[in-house]
PDB file of N, CA and C in Angstrom:
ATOM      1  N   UNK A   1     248.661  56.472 124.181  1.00  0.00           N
ATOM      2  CA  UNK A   1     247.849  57.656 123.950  1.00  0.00           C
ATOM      3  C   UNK A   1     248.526  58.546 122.906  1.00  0.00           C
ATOM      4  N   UNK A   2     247.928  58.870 122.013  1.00  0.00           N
ATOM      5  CA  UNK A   2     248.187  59.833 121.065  1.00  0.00           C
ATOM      6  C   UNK A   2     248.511  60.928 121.829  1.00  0.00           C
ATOM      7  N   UNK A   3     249.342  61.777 120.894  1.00  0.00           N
ATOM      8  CA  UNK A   3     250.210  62.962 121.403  1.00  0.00           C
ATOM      9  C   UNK A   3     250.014  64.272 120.051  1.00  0.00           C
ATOM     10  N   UNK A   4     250.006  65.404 120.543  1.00  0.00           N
ATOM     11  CA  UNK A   4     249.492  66.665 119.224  1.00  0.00           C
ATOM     12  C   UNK A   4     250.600  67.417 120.254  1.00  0.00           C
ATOM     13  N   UNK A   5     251.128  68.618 118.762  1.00  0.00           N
ATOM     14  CA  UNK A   5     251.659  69.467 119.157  1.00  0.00           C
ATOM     15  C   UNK A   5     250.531  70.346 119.839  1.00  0.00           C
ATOM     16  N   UNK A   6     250.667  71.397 120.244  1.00  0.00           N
ATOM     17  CA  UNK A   6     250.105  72.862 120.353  1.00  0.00           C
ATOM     18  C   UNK A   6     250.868  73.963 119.535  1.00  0.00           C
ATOM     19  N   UNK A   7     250.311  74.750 118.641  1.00  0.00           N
ATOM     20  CA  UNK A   7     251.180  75.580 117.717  1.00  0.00           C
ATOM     21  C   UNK A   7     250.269  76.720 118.576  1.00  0.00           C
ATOM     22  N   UNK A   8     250.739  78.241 118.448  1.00  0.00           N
ATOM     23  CA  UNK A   8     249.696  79.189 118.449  1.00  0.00           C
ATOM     24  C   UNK A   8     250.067  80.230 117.215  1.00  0.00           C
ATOM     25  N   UNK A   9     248.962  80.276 116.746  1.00  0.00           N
ATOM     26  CA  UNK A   9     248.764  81.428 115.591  1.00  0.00           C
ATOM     27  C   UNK A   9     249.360  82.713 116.045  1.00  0.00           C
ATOM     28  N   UNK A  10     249.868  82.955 115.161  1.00  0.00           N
ATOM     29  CA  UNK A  10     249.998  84.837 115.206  1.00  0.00           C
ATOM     30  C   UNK A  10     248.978  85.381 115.517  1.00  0.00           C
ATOM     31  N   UNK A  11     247.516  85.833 114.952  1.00  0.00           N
ATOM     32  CA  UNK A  11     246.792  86.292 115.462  1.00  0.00           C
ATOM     33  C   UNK A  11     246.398  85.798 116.930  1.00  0.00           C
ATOM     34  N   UNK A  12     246.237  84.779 117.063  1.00  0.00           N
ATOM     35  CA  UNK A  12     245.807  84.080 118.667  1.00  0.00           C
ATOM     36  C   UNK A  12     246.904  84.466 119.699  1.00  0.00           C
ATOM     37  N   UNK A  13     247.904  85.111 119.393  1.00  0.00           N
ATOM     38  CA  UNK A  13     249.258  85.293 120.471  1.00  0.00           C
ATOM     39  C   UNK A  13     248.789  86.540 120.558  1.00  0.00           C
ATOM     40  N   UNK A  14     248.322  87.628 119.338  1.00  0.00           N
ATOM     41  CA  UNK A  14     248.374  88.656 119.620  1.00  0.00           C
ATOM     42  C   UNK A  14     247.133  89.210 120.634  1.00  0.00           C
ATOM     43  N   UNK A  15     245.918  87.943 120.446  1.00  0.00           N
ATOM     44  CA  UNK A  15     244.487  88.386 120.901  1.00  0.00           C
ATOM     45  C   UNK A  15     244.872  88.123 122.626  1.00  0.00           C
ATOM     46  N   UNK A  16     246.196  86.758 122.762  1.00  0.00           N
ATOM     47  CA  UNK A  16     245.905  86.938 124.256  1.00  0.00           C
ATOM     48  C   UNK A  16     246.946  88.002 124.679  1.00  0.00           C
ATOM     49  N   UNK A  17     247.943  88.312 124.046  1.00  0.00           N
ATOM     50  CA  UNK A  17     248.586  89.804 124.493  1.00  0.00           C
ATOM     51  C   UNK A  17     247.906  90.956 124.818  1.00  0.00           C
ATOM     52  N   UNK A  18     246.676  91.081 123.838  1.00  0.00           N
ATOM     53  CA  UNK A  18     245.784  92.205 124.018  1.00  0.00           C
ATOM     54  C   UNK A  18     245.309  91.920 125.230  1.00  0.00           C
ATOM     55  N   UNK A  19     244.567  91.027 125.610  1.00  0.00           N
ATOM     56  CA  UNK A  19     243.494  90.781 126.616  1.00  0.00           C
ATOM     57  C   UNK A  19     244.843  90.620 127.798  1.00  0.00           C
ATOM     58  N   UNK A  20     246.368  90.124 127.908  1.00  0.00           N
ATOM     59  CA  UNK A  20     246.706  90.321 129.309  1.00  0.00           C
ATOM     60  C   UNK A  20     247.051  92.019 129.340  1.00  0.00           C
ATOM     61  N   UNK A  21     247.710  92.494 128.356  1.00  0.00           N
ATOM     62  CA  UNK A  21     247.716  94.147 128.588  1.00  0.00           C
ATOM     63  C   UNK A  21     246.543  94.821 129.295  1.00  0.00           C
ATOM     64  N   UNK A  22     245.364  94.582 128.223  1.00  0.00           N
ATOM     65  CA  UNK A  22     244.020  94.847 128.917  1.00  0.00           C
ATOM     66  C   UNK A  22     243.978  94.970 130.247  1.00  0.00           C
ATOM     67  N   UNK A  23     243.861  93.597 130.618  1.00  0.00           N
ATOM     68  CA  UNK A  23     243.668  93.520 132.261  1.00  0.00           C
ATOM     69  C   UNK A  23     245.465  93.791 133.200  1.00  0.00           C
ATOM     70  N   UNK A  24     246.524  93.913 132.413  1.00  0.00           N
ATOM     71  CA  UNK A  24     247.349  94.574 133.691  1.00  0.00           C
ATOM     72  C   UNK A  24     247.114  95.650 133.666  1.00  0.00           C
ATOM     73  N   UNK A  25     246.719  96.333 133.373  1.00  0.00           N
ATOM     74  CA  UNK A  25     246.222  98.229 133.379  1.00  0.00           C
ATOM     75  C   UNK A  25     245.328  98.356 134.542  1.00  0.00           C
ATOM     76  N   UNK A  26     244.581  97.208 135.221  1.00  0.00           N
ATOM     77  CA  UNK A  26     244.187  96.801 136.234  1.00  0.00           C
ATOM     78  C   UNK A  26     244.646  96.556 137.942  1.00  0.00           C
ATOM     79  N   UNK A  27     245.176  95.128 137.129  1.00  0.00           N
ATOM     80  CA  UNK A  27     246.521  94.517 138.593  1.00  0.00           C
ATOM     81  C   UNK A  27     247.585  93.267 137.550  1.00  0.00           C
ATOM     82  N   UNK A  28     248.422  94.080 137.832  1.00  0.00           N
ATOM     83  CA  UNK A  28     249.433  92.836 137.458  1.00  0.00           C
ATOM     84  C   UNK A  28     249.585  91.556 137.671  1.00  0.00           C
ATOM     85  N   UNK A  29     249.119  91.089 138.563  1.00  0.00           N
ATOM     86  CA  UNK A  29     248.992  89.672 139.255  1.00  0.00           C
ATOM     87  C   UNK A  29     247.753  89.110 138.331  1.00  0.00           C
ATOM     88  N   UNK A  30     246.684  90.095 138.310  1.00  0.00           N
ATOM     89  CA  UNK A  30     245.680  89.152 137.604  1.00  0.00           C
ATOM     90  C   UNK A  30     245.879  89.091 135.928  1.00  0.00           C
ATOM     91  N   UNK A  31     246.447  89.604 135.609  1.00  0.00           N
ATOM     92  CA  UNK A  31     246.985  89.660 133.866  1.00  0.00           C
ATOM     93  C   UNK A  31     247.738  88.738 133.926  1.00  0.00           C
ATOM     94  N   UNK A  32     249.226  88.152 134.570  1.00  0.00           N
ATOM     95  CA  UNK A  32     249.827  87.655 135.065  1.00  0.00           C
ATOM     96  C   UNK A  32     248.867  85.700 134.778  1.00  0.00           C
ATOM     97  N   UNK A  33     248.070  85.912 136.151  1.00  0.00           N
ATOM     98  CA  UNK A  33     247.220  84.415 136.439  1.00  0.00           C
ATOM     99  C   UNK A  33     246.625  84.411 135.181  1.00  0.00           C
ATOM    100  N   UNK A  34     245.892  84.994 134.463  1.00  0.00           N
ATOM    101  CA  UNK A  34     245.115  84.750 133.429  1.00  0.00           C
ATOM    102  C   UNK A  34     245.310  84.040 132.493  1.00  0.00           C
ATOM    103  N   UNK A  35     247.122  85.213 132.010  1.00  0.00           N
ATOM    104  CA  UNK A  35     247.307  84.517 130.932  1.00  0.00           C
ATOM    105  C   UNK A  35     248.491  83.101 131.303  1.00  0.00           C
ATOM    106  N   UNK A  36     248.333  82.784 132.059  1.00  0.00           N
ATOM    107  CA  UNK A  36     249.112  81.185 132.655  1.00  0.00           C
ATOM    108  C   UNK A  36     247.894  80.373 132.659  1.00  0.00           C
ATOM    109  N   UNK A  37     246.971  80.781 132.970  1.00  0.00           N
ATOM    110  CA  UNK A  37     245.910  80.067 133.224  1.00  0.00           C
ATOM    111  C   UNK A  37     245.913  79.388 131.949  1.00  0.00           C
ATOM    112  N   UNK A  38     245.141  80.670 130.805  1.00  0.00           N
ATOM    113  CA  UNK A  38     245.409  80.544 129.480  1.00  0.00           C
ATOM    114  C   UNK A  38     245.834  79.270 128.573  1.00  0.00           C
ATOM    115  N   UNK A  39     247.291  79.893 128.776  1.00  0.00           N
ATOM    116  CA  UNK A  39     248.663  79.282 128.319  1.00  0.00           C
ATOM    117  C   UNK A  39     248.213  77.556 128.839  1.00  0.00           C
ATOM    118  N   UNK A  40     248.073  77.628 129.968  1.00  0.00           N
ATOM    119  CA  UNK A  40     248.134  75.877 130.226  1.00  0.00           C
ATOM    120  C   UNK A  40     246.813  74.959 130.484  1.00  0.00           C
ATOM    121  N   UNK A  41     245.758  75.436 129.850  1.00  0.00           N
ATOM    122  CA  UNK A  41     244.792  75.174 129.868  1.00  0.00           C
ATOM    123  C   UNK A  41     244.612  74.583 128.014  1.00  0.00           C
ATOM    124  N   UNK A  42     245.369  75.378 127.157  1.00  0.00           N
ATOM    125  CA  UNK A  42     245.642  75.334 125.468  1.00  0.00           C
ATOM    126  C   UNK A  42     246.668  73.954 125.939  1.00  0.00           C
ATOM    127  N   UNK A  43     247.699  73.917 126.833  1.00  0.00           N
ATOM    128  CA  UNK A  43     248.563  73.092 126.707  1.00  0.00           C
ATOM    129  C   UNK A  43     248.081  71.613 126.922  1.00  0.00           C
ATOM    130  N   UNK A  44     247.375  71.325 127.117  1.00  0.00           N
ATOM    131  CA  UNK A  44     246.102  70.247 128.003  1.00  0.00           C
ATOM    132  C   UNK A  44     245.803  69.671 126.148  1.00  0.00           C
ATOM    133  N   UNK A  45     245.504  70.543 125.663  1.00  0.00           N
ATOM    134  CA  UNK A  45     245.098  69.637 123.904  1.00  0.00           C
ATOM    135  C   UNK A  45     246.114  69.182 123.588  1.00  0.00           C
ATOM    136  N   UNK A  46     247.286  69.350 123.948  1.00  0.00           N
ATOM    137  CA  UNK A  46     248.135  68.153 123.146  1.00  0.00           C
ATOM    138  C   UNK A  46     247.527  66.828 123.913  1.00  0.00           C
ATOM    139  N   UNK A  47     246.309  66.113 124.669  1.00  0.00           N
ATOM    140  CA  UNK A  47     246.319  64.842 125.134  1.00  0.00           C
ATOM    141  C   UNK A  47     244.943  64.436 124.336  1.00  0.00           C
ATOM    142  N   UNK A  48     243.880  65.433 124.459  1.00  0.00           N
ATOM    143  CA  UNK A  48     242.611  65.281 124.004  1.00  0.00           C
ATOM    144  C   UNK A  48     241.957  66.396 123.644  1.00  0.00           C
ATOM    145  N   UNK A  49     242.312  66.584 122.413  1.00  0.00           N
ATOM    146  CA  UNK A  49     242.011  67.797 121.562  1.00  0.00           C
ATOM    147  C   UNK A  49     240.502  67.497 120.776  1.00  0.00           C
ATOM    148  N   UNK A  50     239.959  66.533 120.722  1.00  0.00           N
ATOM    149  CA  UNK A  50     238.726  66.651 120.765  1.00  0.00           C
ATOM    150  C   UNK A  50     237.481  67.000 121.486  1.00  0.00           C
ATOM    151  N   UNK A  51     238.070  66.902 122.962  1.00  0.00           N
ATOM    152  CA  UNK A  51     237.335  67.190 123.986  1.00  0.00           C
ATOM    153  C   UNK A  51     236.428  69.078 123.869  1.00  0.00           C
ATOM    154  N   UNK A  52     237.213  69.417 123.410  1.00  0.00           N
ATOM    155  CA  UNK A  52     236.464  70.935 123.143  1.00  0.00           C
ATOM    156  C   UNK A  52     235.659  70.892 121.980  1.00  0.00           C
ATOM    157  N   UNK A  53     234.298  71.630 121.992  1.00  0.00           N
ATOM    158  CA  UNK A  53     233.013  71.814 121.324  1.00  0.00           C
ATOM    159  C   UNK A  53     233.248  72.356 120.211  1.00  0.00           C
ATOM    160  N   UNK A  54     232.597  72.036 118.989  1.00  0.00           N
ATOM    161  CA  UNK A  54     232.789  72.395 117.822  1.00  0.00           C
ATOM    162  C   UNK A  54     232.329  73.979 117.696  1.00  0.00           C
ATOM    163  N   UNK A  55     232.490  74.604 117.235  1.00  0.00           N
ATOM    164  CA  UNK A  55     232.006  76.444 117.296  1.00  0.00           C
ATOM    165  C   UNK A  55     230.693  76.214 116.378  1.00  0.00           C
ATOM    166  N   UNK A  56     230.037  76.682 117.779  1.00  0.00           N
ATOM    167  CA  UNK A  56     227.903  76.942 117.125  1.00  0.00           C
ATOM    168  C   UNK A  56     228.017  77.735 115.943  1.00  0.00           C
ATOM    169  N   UNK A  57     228.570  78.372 116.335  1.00  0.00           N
ATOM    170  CA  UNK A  57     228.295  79.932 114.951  1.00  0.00           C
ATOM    171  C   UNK A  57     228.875  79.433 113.767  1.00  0.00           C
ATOM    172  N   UNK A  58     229.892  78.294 113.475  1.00  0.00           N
ATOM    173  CA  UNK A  58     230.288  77.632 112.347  1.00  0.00           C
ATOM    174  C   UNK A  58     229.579  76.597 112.003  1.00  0.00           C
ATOM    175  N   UNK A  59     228.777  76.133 112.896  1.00  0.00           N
ATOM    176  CA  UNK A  59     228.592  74.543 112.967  1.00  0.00           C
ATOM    177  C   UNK A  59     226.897  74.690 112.440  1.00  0.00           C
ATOM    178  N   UNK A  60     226.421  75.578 112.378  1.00  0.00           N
ATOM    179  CA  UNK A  60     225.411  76.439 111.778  1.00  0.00           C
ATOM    180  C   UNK A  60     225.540  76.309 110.300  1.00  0.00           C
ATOM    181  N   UNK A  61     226.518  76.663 109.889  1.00  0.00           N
ATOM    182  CA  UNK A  61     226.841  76.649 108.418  1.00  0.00           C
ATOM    183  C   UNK A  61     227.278  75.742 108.211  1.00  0.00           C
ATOM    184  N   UNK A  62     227.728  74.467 108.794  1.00  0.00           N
ATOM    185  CA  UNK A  62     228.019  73.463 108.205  1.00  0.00           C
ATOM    186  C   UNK A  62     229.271  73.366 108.810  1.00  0.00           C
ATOM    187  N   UNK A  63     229.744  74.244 109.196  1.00  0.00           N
ATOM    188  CA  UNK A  63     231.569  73.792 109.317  1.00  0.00           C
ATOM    189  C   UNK A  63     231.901  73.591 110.587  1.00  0.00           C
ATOM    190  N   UNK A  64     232.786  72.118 110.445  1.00  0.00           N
ATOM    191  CA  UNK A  64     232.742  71.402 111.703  1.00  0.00           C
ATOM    192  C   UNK A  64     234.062  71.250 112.009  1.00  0.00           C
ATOM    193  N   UNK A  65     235.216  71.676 110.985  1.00  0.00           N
ATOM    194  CA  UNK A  65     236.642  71.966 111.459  1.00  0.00           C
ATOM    195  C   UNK A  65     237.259  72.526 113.060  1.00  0.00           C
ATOM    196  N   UNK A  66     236.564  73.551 113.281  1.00  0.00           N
ATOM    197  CA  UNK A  66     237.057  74.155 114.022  1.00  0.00           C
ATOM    198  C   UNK A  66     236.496  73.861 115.506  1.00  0.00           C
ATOM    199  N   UNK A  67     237.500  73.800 116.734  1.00  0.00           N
ATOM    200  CA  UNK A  67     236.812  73.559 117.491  1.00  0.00           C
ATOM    201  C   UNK A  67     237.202  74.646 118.752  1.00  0.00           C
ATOM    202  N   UNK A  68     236.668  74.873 120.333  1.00  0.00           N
ATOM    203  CA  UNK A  68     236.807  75.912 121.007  1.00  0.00           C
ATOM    204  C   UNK A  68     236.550  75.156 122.663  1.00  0.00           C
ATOM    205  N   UNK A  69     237.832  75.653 123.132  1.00  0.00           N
ATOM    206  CA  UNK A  69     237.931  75.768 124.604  1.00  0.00           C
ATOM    207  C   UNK A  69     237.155  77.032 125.190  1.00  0.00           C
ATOM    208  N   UNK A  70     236.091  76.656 126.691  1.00  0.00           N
ATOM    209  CA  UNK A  70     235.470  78.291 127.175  1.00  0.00           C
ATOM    210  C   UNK A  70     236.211  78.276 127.858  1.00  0.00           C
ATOM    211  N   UNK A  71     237.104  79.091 128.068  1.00  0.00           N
ATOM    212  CA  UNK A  71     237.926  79.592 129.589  1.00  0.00           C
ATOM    213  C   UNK A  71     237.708  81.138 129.583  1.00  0.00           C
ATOM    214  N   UNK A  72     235.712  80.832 130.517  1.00  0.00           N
ATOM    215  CA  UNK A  72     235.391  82.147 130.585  1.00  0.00           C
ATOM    216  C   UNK A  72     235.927  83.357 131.395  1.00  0.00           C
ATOM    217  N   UNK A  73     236.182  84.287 130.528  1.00  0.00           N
ATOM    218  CA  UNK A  73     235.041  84.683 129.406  1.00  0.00           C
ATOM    219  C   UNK A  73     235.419  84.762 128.201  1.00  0.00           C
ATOM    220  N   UNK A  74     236.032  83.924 127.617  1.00  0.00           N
ATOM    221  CA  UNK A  74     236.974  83.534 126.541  1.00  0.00           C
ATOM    222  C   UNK A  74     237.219  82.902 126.044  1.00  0.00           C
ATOM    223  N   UNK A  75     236.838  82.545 124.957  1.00  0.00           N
ATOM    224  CA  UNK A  75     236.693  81.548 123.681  1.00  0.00           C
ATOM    225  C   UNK A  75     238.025  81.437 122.663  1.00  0.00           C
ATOM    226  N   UNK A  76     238.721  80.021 123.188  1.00  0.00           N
ATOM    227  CA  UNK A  76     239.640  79.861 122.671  1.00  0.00           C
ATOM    228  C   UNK A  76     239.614  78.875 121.485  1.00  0.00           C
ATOM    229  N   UNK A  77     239.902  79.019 119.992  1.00  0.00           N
ATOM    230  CA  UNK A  77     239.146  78.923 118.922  1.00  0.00           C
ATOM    231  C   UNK A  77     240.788  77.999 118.550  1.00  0.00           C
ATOM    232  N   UNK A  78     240.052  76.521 117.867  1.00  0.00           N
ATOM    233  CA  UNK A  78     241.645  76.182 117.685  1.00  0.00           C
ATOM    234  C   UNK A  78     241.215  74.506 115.905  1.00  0.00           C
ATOM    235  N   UNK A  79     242.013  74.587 115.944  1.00  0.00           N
ATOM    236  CA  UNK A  79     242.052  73.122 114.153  1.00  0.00           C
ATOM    237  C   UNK A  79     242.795  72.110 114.738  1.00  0.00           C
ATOM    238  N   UNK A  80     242.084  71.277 114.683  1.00  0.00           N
ATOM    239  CA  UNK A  80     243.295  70.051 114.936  1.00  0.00           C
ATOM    240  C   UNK A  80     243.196  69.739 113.280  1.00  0.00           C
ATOM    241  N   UNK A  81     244.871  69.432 113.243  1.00  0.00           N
ATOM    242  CA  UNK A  81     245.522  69.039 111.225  1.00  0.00           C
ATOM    243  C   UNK A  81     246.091  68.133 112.002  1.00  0.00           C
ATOM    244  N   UNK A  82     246.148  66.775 111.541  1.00  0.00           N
ATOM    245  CA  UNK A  82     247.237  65.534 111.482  1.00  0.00           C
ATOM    246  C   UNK A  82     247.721  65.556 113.201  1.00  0.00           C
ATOM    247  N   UNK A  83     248.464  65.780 113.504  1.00  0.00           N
ATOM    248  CA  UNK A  83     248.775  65.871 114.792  1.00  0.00           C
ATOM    249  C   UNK A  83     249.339  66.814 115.743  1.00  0.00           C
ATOM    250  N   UNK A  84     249.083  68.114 115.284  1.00  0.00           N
ATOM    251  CA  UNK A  84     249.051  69.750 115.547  1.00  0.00           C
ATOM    252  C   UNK A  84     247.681  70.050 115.847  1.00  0.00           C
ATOM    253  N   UNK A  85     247.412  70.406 116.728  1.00  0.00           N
ATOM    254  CA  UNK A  85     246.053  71.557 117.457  1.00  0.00           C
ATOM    255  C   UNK A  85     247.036  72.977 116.669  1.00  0.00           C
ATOM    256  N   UNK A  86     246.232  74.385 115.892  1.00  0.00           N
ATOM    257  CA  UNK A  86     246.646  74.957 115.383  1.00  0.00           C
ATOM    258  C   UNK A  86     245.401  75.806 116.602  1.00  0.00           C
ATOM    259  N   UNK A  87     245.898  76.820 117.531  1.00  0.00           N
ATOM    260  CA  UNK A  87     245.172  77.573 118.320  1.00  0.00           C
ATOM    261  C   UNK A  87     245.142  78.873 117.243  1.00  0.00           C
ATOM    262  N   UNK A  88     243.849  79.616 116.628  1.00  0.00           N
ATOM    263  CA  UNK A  88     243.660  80.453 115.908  1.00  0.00           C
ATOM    264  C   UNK A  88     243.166  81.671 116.834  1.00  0.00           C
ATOM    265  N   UNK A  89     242.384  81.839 117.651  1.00  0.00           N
ATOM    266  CA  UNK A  89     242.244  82.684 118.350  1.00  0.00           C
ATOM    267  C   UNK A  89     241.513  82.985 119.335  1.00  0.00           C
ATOM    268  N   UNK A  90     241.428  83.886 120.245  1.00  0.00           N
ATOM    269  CA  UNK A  90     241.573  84.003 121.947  1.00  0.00           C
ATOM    270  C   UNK A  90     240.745  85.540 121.729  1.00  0.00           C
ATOM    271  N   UNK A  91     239.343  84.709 122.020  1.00  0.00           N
ATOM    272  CA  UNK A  91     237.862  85.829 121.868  1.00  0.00           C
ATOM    273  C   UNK A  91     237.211  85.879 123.281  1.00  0.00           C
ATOM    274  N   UNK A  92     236.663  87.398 123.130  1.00  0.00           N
ATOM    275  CA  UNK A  92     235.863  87.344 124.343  1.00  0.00           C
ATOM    276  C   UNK A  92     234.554  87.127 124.267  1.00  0.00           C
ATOM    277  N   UNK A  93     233.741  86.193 124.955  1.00  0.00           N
ATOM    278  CA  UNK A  93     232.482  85.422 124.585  1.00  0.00           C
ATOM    279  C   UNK A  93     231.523  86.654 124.794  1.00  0.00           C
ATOM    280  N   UNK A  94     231.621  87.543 125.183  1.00  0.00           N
ATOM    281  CA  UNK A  94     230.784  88.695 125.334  1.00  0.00           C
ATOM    282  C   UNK A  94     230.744  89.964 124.165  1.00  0.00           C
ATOM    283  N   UNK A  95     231.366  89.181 122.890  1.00  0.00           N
ATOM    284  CA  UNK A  95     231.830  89.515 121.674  1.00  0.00           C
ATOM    285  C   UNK A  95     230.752  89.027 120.272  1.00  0.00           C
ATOM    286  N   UNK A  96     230.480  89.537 119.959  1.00  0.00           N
ATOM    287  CA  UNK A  96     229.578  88.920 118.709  1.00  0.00           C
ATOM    288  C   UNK A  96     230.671  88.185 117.717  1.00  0.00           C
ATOM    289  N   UNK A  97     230.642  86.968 118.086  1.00  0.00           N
ATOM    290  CA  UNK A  97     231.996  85.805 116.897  1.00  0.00           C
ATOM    291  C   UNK A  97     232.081  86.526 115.591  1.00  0.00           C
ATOM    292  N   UNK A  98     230.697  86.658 114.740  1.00  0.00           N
ATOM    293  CA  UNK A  98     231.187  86.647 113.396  1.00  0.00           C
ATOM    294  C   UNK A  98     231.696  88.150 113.051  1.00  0.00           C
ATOM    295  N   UNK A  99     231.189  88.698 113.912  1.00  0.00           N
ATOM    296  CA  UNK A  99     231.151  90.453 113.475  1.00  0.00           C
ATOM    297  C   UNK A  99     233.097  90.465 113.805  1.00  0.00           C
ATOM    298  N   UNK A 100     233.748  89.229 115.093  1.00  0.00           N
ATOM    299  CA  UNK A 100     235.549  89.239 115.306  1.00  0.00           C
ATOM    300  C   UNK A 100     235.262  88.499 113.747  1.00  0.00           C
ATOM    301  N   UNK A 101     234.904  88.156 113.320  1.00  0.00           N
ATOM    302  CA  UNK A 101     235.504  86.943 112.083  1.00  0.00           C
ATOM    303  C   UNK A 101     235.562  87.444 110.882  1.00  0.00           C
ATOM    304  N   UNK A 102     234.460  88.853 110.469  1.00  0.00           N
ATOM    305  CA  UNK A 102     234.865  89.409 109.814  1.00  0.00           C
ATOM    306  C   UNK A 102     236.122  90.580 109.549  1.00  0.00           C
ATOM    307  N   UNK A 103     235.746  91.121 110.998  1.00  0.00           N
ATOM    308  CA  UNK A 103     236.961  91.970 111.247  1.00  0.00           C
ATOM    309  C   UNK A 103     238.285  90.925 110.332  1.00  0.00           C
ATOM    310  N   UNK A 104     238.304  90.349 110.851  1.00  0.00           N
ATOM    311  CA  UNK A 104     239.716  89.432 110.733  1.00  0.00           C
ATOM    312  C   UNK A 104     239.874  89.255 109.370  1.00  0.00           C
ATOM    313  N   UNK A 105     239.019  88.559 108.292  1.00  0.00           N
ATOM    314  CA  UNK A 105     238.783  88.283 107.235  1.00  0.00           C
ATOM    315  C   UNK A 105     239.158  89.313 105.999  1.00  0.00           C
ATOM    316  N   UNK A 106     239.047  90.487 106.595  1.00  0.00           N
ATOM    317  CA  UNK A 106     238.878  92.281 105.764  1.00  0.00           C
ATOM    318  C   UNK A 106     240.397  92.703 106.126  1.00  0.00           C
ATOM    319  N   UNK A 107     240.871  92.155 106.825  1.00  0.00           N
ATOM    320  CA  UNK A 107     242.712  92.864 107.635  1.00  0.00           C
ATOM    321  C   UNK A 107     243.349  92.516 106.610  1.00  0.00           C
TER     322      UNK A 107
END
């Protein structure tokens, strides 16, 4: 069986930092589970990194690069290159994608 790293993007580290801060302002335990959950749910594509759905809102325009884990309510947005999954970023599906994609694009 083929084997892929998992890399995570700078931006994608920072989106799930935001979202566990977010929710420990809550309960610590559940910021805590989330982002483990997270974390080892991304770790799972180093076996079968195709298994996650190509992104509608790209795949619309043609572009079929990119692909996305739901670990609702959260859309984890990631490239497989050569034998690296490159995790780009950690959205909340209750988020309008392109309106995060421009944000991002304009930074």
């Amino acid at each position: 069986m083929k084997r892929f790293s998992v890399e995570w993007s700078r931006p994608a580290s920072k989106d799930l930092l935001n979202i566990t801060e977010y929710i420990y302002q809550d309960s610590v335990d559940a910021a805590i589970r989330i982002f483990e959950m997270i974390k080892s749910k991304c770790k799972t594509l180093n076996q079968s990194p195709e298994r996650g759905r190509i992104v509608p809102e790209l795949k619309a325009y043609g572009i079929f690069a990119y692909r996305e884990l739901v670990i609702s309510p959260w859309r984890v947005m990631y490239r497989i290159s050569g034998h690296t999954v490159f995790v780009l970023a950690v959205i909340d599906s209750r988020r309008n994608i392109e309106d995060i994609l421009i944000e991002r694009f304009l930074e």
